[in-house]
N, C-alpha and C. Protein backbone atom coordinates (compact mmCIF):
# COMPACT_ATOMS: atom_id res chain seq x y z
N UNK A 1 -19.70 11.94 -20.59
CA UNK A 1 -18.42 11.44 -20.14
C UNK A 1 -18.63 10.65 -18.85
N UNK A 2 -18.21 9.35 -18.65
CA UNK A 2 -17.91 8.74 -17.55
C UNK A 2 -17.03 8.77 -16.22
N UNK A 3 -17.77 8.80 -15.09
CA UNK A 3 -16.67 9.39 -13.76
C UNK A 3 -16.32 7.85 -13.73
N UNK A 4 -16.09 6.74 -14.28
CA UNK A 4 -16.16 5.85 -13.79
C UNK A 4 -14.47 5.15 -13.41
N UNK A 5 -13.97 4.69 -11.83
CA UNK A 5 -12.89 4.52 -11.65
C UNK A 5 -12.57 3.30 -11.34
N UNK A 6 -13.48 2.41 -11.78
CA UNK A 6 -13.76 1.01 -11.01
C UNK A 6 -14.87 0.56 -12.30
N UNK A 7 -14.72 -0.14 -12.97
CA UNK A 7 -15.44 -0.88 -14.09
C UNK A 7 -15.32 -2.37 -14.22
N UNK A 8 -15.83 -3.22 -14.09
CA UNK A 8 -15.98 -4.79 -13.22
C UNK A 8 -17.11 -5.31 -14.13
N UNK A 9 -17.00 -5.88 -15.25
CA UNK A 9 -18.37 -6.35 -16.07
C UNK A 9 -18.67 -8.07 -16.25
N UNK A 10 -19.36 -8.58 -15.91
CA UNK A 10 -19.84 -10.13 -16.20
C UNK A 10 -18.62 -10.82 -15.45
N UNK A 11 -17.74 -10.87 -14.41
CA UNK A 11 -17.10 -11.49 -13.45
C UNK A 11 -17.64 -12.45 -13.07
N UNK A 12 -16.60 -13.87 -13.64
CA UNK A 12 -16.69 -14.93 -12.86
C UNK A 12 -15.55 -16.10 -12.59
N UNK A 13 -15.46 -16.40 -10.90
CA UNK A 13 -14.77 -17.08 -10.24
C UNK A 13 -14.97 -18.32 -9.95
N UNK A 14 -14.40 -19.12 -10.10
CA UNK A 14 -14.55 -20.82 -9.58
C UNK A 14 -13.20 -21.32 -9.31
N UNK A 15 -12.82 -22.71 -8.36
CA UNK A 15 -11.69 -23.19 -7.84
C UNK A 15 -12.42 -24.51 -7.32
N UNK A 16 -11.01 -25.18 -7.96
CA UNK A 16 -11.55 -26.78 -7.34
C UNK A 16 -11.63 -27.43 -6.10
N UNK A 17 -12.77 -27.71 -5.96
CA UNK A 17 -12.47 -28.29 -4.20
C UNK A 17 -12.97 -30.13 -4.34
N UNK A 18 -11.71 -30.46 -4.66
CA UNK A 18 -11.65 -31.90 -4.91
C UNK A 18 -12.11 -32.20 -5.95
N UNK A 19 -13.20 -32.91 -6.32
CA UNK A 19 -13.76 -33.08 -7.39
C UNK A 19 -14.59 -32.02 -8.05
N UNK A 20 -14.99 -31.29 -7.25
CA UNK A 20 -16.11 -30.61 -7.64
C UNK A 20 -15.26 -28.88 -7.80
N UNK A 21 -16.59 -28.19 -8.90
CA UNK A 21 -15.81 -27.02 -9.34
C UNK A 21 -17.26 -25.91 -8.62
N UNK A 22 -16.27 -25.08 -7.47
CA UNK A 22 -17.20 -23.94 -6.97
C UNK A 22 -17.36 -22.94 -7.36
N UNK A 23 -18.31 -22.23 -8.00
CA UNK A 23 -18.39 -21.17 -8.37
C UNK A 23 -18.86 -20.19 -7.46
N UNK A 24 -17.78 -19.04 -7.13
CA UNK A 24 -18.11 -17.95 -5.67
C UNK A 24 -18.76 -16.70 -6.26
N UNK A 25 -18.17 -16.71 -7.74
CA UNK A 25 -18.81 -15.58 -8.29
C UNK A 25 -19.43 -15.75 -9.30
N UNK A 26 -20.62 -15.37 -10.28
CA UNK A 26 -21.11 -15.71 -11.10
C UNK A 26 -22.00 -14.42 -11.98
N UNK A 27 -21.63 -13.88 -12.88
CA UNK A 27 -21.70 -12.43 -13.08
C UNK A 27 -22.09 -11.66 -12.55
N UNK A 28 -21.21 -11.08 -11.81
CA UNK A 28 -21.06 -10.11 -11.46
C UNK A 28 -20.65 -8.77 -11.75
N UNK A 29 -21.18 -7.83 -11.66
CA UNK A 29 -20.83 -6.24 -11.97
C UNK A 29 -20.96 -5.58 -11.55
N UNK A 30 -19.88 -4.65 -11.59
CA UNK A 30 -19.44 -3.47 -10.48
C UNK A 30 -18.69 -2.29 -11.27
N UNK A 31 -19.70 -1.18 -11.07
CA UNK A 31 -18.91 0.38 -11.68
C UNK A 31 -19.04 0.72 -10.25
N UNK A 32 -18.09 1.95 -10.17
CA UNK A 32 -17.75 2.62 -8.98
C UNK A 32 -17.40 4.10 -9.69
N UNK A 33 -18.02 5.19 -9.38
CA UNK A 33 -17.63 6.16 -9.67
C UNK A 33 -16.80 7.33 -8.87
N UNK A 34 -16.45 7.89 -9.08
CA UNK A 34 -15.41 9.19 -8.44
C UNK A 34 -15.94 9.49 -7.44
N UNK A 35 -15.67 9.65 -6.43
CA UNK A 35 -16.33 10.13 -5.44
C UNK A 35 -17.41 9.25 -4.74
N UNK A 36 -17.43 8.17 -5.08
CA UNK A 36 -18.58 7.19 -4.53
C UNK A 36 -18.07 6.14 -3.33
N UNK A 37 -18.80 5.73 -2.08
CA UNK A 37 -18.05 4.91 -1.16
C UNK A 37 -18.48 3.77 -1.62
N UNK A 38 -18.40 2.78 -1.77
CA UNK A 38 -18.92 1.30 -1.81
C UNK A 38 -18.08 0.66 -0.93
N UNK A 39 -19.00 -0.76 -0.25
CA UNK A 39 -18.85 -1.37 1.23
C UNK A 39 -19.31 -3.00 0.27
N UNK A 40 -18.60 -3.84 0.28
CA UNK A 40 -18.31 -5.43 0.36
C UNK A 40 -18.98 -6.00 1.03
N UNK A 41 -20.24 -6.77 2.10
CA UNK A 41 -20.51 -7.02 2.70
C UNK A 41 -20.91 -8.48 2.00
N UNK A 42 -21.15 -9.65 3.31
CA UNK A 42 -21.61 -10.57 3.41
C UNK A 42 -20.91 -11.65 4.15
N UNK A 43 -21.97 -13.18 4.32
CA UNK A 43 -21.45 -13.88 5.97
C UNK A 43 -19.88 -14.37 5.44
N UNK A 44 -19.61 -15.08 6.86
CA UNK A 44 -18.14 -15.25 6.67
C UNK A 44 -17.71 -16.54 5.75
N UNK A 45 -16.72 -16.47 5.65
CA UNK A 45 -16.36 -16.79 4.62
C UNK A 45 -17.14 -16.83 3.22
N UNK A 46 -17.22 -15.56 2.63
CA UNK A 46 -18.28 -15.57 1.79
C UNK A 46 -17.09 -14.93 0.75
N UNK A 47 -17.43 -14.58 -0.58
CA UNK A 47 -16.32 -14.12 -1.64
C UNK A 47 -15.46 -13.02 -1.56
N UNK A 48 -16.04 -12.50 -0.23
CA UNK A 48 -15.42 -11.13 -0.53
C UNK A 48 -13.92 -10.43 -0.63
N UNK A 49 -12.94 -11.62 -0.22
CA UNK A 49 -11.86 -11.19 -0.34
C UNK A 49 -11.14 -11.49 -1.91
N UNK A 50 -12.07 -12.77 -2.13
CA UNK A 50 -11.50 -12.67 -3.67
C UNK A 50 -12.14 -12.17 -4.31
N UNK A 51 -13.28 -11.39 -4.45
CA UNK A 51 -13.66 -10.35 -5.26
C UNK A 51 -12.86 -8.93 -5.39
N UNK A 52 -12.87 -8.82 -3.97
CA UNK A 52 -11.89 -7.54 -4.03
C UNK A 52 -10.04 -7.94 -4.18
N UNK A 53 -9.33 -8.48 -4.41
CA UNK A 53 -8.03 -8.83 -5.28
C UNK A 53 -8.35 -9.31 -6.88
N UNK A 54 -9.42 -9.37 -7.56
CA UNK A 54 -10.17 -9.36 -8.78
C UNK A 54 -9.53 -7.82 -9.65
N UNK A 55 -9.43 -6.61 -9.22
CA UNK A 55 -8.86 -5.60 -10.00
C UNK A 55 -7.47 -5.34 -10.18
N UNK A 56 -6.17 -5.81 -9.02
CA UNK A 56 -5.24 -5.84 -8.99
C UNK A 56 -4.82 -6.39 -10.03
């Protein structure tokens, strides 16, 4: 059986910046289980706020 409370499989993000198409995320995957802390890190302005509004 799986503790799993957070399941996130092959995630990917892109948005146009003028002509060109950015990709911030590019499969990405993320389980998180019960009881587990996980921490977001990286430089600034880097994906992390739209990764994390990605489960909402």
């Amino acid at each position: 059986m799986s503790n799993s409370v957070l399941d996130m499989q092959n995630i990917v993000k892109s948005y146009k910046d003028g002509n060109e198409t950015r990709t911030i995320l590019d499969n990405v995957n993320l389980d998180v289980n019960a009881g587990e802390f996980v921490a977001v890190v990286g430089p600034r302005d880097a994906a992390r706020a739209r990764f994390l509004t990605l489960p909402a």
